[in-house]
N, C-alpha and C. Protein backbone atom coordinates (compact mmCIF):
# COMPACT_ATOMS: atom_id res chain seq x y z
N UNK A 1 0.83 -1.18 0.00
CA UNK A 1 0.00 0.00 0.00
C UNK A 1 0.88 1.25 0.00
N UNK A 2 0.83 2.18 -1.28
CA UNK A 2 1.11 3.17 -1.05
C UNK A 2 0.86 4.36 -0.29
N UNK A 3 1.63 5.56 0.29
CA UNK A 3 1.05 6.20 1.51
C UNK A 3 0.95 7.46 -0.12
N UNK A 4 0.29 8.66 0.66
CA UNK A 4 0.14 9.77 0.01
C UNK A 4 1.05 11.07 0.80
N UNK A 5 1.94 11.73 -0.55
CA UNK A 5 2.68 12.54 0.28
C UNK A 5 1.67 13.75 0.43
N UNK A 6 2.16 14.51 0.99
CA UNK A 6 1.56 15.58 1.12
C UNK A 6 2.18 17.01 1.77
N UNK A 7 2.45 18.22 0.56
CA UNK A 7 3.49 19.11 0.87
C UNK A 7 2.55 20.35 1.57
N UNK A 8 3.02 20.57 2.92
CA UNK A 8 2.91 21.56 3.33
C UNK A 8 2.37 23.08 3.08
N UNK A 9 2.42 24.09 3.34
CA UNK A 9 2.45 25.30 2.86
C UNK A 9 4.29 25.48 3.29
N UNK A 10 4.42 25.23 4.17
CA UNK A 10 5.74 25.65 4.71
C UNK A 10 6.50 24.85 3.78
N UNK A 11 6.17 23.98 3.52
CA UNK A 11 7.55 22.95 2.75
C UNK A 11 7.38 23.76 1.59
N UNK A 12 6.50 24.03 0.92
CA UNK A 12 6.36 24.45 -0.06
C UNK A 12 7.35 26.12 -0.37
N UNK A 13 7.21 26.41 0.55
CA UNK A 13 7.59 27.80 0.68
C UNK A 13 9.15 27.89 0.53
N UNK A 14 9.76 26.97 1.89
CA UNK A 14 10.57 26.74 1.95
C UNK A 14 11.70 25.54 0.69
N UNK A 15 10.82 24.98 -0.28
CA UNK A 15 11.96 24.41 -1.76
C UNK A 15 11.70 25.86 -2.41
N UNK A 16 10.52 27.08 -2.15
CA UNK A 16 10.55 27.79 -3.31
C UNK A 16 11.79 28.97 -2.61
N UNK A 17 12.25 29.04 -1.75
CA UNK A 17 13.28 29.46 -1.31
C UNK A 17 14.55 29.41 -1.05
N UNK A 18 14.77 27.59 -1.57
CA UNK A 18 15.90 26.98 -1.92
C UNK A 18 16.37 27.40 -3.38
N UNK A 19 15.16 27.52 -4.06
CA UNK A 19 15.37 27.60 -5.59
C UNK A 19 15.64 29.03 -5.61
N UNK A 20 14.74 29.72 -5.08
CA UNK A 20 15.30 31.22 -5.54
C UNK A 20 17.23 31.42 -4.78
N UNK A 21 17.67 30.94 -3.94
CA UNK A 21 18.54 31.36 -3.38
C UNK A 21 19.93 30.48 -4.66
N UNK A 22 19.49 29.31 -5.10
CA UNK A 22 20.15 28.71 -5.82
C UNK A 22 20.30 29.43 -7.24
N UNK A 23 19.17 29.74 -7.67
CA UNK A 23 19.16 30.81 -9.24
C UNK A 23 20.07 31.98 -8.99
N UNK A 24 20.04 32.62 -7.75
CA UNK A 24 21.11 34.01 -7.64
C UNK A 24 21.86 33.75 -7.44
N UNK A 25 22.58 32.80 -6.68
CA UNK A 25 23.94 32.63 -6.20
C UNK A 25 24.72 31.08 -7.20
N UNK A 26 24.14 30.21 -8.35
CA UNK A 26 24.61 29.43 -9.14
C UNK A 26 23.55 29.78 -10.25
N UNK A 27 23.28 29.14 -10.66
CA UNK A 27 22.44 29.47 -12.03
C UNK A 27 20.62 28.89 -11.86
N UNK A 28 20.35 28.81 -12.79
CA UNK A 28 18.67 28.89 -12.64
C UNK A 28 18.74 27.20 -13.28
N UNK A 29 19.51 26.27 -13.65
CA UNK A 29 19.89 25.18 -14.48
C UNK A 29 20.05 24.66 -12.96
N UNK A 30 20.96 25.14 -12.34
CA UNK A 30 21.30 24.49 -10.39
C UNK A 30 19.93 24.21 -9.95
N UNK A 31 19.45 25.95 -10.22
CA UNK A 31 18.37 25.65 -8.91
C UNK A 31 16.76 24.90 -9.34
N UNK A 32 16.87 24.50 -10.66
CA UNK A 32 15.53 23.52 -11.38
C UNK A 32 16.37 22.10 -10.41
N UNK A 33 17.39 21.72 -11.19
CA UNK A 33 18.13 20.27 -10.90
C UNK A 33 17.59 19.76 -9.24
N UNK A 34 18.36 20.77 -8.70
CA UNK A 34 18.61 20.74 -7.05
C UNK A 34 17.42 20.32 -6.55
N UNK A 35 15.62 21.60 -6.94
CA UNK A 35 14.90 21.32 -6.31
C UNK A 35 13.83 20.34 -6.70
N UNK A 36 13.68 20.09 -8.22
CA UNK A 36 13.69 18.85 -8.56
C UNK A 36 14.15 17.70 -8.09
N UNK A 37 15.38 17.72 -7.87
CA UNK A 37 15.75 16.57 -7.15
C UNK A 37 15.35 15.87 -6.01
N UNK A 38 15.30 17.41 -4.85
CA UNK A 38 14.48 17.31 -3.76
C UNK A 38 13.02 16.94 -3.91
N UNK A 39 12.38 17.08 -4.75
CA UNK A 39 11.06 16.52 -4.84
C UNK A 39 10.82 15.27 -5.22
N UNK A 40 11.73 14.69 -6.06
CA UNK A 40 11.63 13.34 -6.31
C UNK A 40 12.24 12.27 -5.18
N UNK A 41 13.00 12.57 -4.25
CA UNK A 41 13.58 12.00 -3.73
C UNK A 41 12.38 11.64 -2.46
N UNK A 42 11.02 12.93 -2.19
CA UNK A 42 9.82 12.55 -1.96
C UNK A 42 9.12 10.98 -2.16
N UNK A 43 9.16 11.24 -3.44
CA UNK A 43 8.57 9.33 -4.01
C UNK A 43 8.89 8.03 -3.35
N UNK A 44 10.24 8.27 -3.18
CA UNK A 44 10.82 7.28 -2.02
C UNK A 44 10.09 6.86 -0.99
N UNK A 45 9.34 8.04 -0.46
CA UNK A 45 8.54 7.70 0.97
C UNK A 45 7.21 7.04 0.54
N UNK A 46 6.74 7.16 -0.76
CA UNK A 46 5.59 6.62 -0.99
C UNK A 46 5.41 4.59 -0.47
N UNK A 47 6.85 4.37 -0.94
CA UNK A 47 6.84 2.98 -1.04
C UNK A 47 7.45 2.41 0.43
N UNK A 48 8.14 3.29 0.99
CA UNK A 48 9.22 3.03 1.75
C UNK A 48 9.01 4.33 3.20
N UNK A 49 8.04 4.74 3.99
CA UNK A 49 7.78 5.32 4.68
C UNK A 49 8.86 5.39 5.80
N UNK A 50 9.37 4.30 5.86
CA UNK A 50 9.92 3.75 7.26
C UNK A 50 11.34 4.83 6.66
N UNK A 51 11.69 5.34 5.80
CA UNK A 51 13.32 5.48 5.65
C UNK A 51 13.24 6.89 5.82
N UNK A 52 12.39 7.67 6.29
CA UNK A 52 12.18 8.78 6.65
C UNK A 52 13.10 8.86 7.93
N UNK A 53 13.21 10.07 8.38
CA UNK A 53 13.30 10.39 9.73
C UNK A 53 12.36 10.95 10.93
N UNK A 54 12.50 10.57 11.99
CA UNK A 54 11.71 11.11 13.03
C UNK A 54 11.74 12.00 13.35
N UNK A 55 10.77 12.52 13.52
CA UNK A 55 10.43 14.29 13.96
C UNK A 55 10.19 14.16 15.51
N UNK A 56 11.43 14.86 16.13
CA UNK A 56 11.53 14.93 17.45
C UNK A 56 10.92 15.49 17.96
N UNK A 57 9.53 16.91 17.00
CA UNK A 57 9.07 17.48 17.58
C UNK A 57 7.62 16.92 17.39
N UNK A 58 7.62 16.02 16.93
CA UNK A 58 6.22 15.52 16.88
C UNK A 58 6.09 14.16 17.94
N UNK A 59 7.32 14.11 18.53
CA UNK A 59 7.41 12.57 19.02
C UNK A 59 6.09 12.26 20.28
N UNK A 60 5.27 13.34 20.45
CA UNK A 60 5.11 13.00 21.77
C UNK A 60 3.27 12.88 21.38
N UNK A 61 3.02 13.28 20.12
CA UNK A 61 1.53 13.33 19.48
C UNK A 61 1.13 11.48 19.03
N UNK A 62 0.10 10.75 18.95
CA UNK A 62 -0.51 9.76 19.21
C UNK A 62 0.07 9.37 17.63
N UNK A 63 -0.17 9.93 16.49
CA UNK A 63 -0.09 9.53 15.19
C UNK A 63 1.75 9.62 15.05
N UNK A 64 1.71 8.61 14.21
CA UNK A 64 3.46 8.55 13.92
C UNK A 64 3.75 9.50 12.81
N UNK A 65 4.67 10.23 12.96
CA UNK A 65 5.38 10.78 11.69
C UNK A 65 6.73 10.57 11.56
């Protein structure tokens, strides 16, 4: 069973802030690759949930993340 990802407002905010910082300071070719990359590397969790990391700040709420 696949899980469903699901991006944030904050996550969201925060790759569109990776990318802008990557286009000014390397090229706009970096910062597609880079945050592309970061999004696919998402998919992973679809199949494979467990290879995530634990959120220390969620550790103490009933649902696992």
């Amino acid at each position: 069973m696949e899980l469903k990802i699901y991006w944030t407002d904050f996550s969201k905010k925060e790759l569109q802030y990776i990318f802008e910082y990557y286009k000014e300071n390397a090229s706009i070719k970096v910062a597609k690759n880079l945050t592309i990359g970061i999004a696919k590397e998402t998919f992973k969790l679809k199949k494979q949930p467990e290879i995530g990391q634990i959120e220390e700040l969620l550790i103490d709420r009933p649902n696992e993340f």
